[in-house]
C-alpha atoms as a PDB file:
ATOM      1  CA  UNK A   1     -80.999  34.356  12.667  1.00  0.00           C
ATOM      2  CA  UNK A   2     -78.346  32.450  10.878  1.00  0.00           C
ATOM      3  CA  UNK A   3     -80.222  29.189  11.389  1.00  0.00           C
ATOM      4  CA  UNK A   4     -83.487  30.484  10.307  1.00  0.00           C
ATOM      5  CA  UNK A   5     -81.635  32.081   6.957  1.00  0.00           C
ATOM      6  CA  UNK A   6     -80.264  28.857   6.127  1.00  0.00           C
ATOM      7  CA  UNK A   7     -83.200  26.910   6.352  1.00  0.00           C
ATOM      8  CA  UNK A   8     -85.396  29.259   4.377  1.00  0.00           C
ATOM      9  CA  UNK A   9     -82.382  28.693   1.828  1.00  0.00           C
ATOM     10  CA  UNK A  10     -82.630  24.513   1.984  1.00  0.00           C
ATOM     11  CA  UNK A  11     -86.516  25.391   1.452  1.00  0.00           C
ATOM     12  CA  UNK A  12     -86.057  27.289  -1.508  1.00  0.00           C
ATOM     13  CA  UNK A  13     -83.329  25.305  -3.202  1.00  0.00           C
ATOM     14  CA  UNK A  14     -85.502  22.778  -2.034  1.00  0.00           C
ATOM     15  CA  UNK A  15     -88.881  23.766  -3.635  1.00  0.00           C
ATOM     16  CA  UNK A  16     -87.021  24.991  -6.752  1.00  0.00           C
ATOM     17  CA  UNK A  17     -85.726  21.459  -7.426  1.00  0.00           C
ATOM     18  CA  UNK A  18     -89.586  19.878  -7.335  1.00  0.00           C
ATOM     19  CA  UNK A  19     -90.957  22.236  -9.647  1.00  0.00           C
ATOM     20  CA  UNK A  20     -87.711  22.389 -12.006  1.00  0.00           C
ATOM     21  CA  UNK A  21     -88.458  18.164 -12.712  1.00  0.00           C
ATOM     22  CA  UNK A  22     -91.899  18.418 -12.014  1.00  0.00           C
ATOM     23  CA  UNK A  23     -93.060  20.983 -14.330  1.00  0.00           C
ATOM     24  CA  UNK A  24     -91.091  18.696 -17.381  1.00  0.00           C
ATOM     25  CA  UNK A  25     -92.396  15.454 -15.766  1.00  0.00           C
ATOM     26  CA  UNK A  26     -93.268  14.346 -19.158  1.00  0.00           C
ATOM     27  CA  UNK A  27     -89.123  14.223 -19.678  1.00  0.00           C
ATOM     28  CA  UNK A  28     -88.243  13.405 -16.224  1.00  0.00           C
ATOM     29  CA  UNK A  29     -90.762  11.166 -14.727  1.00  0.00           C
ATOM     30  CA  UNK A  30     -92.765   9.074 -17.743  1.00  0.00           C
ATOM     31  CA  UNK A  31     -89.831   8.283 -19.700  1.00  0.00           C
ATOM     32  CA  UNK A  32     -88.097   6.152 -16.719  1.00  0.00           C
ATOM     33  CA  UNK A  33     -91.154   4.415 -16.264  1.00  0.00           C
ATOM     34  CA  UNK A  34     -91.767   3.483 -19.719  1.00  0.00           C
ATOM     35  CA  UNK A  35     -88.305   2.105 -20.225  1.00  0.00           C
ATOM     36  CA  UNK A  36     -88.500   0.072 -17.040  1.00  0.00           C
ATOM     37  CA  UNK A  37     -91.964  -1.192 -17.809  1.00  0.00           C
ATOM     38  CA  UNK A  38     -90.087  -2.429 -20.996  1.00  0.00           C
ATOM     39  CA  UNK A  39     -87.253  -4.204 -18.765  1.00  0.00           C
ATOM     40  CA  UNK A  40     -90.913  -6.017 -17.061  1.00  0.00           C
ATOM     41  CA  UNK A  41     -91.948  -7.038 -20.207  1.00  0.00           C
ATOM     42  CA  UNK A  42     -88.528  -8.422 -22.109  1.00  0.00           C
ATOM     43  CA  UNK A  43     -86.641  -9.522 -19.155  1.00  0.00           C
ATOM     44  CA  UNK A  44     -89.027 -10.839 -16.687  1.00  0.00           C
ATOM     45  CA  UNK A  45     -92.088 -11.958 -19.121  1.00  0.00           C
ATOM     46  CA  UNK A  46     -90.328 -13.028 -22.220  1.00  0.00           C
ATOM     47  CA  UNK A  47     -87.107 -13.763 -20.784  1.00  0.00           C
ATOM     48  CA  UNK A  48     -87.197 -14.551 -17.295  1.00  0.00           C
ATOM     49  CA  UNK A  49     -90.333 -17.254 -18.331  1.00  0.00           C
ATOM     50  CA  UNK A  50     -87.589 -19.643 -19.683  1.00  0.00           C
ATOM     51  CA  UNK A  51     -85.881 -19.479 -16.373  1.00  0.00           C
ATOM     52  CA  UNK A  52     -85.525 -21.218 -13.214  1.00  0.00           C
ATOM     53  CA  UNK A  53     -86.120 -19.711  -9.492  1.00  0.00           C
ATOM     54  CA  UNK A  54     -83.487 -17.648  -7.996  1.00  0.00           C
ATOM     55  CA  UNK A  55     -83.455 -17.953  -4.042  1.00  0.00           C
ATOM     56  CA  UNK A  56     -86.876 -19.388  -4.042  1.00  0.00           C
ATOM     57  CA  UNK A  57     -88.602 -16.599  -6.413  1.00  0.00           C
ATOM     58  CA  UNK A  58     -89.387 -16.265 -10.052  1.00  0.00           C
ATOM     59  CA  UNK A  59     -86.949 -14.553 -12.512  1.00  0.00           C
ATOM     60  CA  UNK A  60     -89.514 -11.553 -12.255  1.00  0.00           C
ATOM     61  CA  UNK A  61     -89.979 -11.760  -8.845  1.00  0.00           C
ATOM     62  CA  UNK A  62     -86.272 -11.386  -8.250  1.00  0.00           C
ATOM     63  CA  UNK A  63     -85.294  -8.793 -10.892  1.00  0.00           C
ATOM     64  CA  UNK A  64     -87.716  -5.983  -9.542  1.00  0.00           C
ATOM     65  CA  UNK A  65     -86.022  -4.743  -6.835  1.00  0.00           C
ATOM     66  CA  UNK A  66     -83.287  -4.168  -9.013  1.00  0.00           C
ATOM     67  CA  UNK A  67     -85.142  -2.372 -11.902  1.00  0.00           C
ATOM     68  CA  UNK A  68     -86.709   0.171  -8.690  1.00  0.00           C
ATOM     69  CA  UNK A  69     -83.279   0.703  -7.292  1.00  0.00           C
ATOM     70  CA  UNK A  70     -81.672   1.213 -10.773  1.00  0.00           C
ATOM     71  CA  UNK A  71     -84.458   3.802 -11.721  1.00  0.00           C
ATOM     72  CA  UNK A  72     -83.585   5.643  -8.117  1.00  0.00           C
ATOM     73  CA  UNK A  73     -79.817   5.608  -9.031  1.00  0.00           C
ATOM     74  CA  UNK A  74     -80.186   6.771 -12.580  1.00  0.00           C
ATOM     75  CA  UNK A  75     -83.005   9.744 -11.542  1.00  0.00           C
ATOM     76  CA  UNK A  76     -81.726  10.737  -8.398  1.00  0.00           C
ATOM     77  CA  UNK A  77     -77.819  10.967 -10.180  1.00  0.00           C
ATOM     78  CA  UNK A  78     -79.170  12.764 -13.308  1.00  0.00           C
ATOM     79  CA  UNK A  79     -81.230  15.630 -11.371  1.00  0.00           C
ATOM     80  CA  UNK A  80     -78.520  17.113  -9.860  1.00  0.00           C
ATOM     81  CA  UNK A  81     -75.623  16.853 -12.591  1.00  0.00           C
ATOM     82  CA  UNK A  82     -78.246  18.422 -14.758  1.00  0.00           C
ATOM     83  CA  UNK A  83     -79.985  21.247 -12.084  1.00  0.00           C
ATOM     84  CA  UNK A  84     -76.272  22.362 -10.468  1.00  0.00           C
ATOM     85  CA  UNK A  85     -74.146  22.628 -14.064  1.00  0.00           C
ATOM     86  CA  UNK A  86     -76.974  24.411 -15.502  1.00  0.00           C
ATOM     87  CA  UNK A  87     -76.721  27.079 -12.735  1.00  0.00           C
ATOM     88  CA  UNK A  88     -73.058  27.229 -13.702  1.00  0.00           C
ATOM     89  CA  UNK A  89     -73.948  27.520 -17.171  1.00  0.00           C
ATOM     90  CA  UNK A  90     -76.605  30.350 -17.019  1.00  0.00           C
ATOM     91  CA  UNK A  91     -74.256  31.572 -14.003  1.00  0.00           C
ATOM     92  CA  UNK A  92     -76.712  31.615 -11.256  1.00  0.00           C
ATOM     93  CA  UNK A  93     -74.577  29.457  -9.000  1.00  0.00           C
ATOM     94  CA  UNK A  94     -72.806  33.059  -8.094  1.00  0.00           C
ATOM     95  CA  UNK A  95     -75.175  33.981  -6.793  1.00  0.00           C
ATOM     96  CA  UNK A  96     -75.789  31.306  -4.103  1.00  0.00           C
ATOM     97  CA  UNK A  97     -71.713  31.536  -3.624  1.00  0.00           C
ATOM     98  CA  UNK A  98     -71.455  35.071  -2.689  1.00  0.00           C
ATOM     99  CA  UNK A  99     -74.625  34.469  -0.817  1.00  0.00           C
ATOM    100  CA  UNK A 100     -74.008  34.423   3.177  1.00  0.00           C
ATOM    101  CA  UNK A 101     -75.752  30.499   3.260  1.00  0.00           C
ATOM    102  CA  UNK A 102     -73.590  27.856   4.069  1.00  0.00           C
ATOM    103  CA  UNK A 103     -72.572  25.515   1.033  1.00  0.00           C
ATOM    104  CA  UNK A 104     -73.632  22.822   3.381  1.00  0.00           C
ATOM    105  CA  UNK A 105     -76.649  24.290   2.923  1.00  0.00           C
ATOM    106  CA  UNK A 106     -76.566  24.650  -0.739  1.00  0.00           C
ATOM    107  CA  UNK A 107     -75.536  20.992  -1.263  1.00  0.00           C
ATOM    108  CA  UNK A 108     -78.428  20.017   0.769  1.00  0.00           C
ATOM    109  CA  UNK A 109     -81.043  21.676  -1.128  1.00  0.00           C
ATOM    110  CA  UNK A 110     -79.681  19.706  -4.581  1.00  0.00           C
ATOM    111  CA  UNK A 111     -79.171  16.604  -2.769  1.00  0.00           C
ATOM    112  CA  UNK A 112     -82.450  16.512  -1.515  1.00  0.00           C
ATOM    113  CA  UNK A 113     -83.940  17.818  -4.506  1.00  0.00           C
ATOM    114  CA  UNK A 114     -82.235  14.592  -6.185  1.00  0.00           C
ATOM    115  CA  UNK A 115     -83.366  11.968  -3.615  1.00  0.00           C
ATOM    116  CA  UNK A 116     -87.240  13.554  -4.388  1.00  0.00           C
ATOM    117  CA  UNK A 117     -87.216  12.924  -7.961  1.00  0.00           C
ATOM    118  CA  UNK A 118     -85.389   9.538  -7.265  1.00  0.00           C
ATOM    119  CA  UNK A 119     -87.938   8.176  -5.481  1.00  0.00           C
ATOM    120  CA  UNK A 120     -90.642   9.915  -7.209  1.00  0.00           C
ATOM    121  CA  UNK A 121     -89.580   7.921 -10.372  1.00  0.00           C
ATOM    122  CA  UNK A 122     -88.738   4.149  -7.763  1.00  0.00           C
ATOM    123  CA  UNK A 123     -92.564   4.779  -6.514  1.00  0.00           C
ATOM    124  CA  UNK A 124     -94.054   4.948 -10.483  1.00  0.00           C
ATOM    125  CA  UNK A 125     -91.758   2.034 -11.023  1.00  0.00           C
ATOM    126  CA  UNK A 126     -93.026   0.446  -8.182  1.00  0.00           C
ATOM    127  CA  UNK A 127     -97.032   0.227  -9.504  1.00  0.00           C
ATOM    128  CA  UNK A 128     -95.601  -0.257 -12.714  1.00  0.00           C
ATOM    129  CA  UNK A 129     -94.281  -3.255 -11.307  1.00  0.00           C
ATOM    130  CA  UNK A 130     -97.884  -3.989 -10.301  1.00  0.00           C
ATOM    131  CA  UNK A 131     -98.751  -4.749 -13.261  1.00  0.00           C
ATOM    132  CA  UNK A 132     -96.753  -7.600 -13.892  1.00  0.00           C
ATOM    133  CA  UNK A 133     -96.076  -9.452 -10.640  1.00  0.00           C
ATOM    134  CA  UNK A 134     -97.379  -9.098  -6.853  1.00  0.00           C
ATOM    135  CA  UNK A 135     -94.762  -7.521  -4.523  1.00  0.00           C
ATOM    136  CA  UNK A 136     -94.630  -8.476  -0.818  1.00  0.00           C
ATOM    137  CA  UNK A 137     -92.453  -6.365   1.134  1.00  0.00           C
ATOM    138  CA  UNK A 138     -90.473  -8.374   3.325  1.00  0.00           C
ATOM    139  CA  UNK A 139     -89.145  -5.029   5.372  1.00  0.00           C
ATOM    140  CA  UNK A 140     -90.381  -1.593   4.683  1.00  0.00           C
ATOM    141  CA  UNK A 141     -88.329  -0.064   6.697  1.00  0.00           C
ATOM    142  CA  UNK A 142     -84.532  -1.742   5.382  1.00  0.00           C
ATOM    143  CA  UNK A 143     -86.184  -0.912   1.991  1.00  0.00           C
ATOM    144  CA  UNK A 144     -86.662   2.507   2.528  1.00  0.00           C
ATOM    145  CA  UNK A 145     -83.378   3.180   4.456  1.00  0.00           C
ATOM    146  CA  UNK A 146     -81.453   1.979   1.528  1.00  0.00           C
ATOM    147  CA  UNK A 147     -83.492   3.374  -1.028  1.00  0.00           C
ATOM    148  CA  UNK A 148     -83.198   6.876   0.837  1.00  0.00           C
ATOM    149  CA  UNK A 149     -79.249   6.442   1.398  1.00  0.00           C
ATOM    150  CA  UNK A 150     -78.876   5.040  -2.294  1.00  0.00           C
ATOM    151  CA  UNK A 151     -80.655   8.165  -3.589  1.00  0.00           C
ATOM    152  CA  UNK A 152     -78.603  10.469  -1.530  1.00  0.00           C
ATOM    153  CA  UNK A 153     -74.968   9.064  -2.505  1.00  0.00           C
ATOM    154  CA  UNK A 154     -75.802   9.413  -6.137  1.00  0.00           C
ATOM    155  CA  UNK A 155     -77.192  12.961  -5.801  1.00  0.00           C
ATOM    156  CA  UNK A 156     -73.275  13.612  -4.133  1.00  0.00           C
ATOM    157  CA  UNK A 157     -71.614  12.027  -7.289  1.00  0.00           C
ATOM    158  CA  UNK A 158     -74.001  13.764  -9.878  1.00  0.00           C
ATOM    159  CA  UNK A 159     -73.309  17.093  -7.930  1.00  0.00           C
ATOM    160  CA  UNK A 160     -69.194  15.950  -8.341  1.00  0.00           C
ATOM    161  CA  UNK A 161     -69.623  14.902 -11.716  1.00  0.00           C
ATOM    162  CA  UNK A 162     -71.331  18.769 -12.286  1.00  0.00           C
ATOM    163  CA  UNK A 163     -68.958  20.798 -10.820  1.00  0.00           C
ATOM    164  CA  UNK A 164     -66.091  19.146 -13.003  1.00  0.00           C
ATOM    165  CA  UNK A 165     -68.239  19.765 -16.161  1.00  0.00           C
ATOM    166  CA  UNK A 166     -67.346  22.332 -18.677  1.00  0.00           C
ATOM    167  CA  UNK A 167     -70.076  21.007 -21.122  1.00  0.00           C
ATOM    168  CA  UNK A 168     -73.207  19.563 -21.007  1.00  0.00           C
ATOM    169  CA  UNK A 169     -71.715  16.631 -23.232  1.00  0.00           C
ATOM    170  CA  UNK A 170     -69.281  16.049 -19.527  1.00  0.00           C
ATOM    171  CA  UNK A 171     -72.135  15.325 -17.639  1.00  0.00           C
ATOM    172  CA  UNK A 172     -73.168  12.358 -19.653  1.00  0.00           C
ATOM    173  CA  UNK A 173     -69.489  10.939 -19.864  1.00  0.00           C
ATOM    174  CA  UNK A 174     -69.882   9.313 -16.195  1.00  0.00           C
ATOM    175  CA  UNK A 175     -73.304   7.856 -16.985  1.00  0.00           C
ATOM    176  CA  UNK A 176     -71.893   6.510 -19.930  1.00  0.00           C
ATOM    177  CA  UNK A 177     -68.799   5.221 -18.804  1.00  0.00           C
ATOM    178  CA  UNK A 178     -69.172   4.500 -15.563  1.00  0.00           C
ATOM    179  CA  UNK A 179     -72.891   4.395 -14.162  1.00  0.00           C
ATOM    180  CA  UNK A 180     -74.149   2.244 -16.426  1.00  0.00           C
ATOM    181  CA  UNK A 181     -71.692  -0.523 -16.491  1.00  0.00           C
ATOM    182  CA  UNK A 182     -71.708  -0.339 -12.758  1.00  0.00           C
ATOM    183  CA  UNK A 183     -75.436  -1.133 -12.619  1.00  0.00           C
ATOM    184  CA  UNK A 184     -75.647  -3.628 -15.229  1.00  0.00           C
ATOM    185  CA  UNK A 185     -72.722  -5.268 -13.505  1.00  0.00           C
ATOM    186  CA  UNK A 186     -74.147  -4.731  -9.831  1.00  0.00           C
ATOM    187  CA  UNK A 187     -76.799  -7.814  -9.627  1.00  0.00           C
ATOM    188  CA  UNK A 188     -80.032  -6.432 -10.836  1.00  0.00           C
ATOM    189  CA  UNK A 189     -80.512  -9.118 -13.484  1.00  0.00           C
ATOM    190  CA  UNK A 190     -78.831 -12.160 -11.737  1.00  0.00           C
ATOM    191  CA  UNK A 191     -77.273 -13.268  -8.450  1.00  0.00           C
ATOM    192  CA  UNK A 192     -73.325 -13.142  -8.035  1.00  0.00           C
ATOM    193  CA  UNK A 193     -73.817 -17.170  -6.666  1.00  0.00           C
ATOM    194  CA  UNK A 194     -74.971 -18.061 -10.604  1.00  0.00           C
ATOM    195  CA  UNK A 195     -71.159 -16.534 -11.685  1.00  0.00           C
ATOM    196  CA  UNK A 196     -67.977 -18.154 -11.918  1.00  0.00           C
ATOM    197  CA  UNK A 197     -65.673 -17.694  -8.276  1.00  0.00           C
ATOM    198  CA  UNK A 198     -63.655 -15.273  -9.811  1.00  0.00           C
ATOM    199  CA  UNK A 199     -66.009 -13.211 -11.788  1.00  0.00           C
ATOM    200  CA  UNK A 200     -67.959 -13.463  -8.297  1.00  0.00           C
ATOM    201  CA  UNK A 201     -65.151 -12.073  -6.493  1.00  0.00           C
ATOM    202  CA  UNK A 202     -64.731  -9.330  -8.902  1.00  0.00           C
ATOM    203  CA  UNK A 203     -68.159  -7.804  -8.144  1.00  0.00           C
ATOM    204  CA  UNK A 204     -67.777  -7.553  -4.374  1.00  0.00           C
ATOM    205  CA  UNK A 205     -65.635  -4.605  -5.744  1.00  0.00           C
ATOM    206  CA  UNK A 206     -68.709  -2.960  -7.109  1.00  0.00           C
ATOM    207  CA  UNK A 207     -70.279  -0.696  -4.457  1.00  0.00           C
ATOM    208  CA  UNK A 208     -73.748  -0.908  -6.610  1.00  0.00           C
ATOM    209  CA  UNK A 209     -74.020  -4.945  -5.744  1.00  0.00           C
ATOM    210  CA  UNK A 210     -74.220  -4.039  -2.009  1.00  0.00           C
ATOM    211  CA  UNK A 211     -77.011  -1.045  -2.824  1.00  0.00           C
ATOM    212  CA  UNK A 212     -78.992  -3.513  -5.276  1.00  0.00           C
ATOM    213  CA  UNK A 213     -79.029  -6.457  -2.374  1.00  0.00           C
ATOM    214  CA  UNK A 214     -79.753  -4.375   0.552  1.00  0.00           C
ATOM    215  CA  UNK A 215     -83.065  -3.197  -0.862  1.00  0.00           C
ATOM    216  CA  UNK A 216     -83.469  -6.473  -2.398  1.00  0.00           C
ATOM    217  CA  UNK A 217     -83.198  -7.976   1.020  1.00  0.00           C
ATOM    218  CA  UNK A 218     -86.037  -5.015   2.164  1.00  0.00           C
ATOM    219  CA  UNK A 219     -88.030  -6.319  -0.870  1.00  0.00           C
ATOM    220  CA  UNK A 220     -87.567  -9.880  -0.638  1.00  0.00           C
ATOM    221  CA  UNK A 221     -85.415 -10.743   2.192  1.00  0.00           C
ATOM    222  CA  UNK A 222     -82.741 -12.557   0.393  1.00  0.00           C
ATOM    223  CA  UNK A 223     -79.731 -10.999  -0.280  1.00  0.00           C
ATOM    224  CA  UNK A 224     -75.688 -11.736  -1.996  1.00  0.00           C
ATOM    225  CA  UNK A 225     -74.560  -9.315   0.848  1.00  0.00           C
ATOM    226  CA  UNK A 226     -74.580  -8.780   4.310  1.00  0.00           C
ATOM    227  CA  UNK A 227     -76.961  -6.283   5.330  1.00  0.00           C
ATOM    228  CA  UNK A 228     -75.156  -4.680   7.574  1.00  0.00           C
ATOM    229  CA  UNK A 229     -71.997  -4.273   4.881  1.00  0.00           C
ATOM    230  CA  UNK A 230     -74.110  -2.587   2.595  1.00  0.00           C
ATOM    231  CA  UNK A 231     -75.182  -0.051   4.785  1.00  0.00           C
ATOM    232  CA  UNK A 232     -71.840   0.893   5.607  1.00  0.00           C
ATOM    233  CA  UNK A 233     -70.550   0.764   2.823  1.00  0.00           C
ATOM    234  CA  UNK A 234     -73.217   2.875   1.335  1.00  0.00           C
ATOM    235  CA  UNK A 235     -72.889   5.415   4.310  1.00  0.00           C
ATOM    236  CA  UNK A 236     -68.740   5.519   4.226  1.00  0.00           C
ATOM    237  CA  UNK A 237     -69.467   6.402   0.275  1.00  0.00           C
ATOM    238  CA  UNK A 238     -71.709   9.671   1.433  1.00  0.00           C
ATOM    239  CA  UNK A 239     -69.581  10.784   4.155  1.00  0.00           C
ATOM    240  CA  UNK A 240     -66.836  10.798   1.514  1.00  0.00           C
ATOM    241  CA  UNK A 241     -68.428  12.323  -1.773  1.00  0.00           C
ATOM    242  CA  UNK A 242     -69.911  14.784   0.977  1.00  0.00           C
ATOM    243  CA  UNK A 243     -67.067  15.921   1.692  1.00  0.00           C
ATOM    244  CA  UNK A 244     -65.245  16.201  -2.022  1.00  0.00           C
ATOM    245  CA  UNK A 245     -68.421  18.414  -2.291  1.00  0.00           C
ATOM    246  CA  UNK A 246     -67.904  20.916   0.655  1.00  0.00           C
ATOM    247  CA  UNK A 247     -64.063  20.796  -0.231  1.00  0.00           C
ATOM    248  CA  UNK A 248     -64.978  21.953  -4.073  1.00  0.00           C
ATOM    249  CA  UNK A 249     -67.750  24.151  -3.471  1.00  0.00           C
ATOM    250  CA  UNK A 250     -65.025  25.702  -0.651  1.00  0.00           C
ATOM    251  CA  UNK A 251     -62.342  25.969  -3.115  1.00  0.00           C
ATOM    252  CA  UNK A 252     -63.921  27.180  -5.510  1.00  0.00           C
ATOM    253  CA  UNK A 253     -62.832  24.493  -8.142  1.00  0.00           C
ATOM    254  CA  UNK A 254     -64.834  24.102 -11.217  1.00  0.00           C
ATOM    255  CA  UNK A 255     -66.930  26.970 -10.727  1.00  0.00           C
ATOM    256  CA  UNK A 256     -64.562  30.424 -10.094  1.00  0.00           C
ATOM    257  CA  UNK A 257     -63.203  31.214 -12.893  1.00  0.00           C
END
């Protein structure tokens, strides 16, 4: 009976997190594309036209898989931060608490409702895309693996950066701050070989380089990172913010009051 009750729980937490970004898909789901369909046209027509091959493929060629990933990061991290701190603002997140479901349970339901609008918004990006070069899949599988785990470690840090928010300007501080410079700096636009050694060294430190090549390599089967160093890396990230997320929602910090 327990079981049953918590999955009927995930469903609606679930659900609820599809209609909340669906329903206001003209401010969750058009806007990403539009902006990325601008990245297309300035950085891979305009720009990337003046360029040479990178790993055998044109500037454009080679900058997509970046621009889908970055979308998943960005929507996937931005869904929950803004779902879970406005239940703590309107103070429905009580209710859940005092609720006999697991918070396992409850940080499934937002994570998942995170990695559905992530890749909601990397599949529009995706025939955007279309539109401007052919894409040939090299593995569909190592792409969506990534993409999937990608989407899922974000959706832990946006539910972090949420439960440590007292305002809704706090949950645009690590976007900011942090996100952004991260995936800028994390190989979407370039390959770590066309930087200096030690700027090159200095970017195996960013865990976003290893999520950007390992769907690259699904995309296009070239990659600045080992494969398999990626995926762990990427996995030893979600076992972690997983568990700052049990041990807060356990404790009680950032939302009792």
């Amino acid at each position: 009976m327990y079981l049953n009750d918590n999955i009927t729980a995930y469903k609606t937490i679930l659900i609820k997190e599809i209609l909340r970004f669906s329903r206001i898909w003209l401010q969750t789901i058009i806007p990403p594309a539009i902006t990325m369909g601008l990245y297309f046209i300035i950085f891979g027509q305009l720009i990337g036209s003046q360029l040479s091959n990178i790993d055998g493929y044109t500037y454009m060629d080679y900058i997509v898989p970046g621009l889908i990933i970055m979308s998943i990061i960005t929507n996937s991290y931005s869904n929950v931060v803004s779902s879970f701190y406005g239940s703590k603002f309107h103070h429905h997140i009580e209710e859940l608490l005092v609720s006999p479901i697991a918070n396992i349970t409850i940080i499934a339901g937002y994570i998942s409702g995170g990695i559905a609008r992530g890749l909601t918004v990397g599949i529009i990006v995706t025939l955007v895309s279309l539109f401007f070069t052919q894409i040939s899949i090299a593995s569909y599988i190592t792409a969506f693996v990534v993409a999937i785990l990608t989407a899922t470690l974000f959706s832990l840090a946006g539910l972090i950066n949420a439960i440590f928010a007292n305002s809704f300007d706090d949950i645009s501080i690590v976007p900011t701050f942090i996100l952004t410079p991260l995936t800028y700096l994390g190989g979407v636009f370039y390959s770590i070989e066309m930087l200096p050694e030690f700027w090159r060294n200095i970017s195996l430190f960013n865990p976003v380089l290893y999520m950007v090549n390992g769907f690259r390599m699904g995309m296009l089967g070239v990659s600045d990172a080992s494969l398999a160093t990626a995926i762990m890396i990427i996995i030893g990230f979600i076992v972690l913010l997983t568990s700052i997320c049990l041990w807060l929602l356990n404790s009680g910090i950032g939302i009792k009051k």
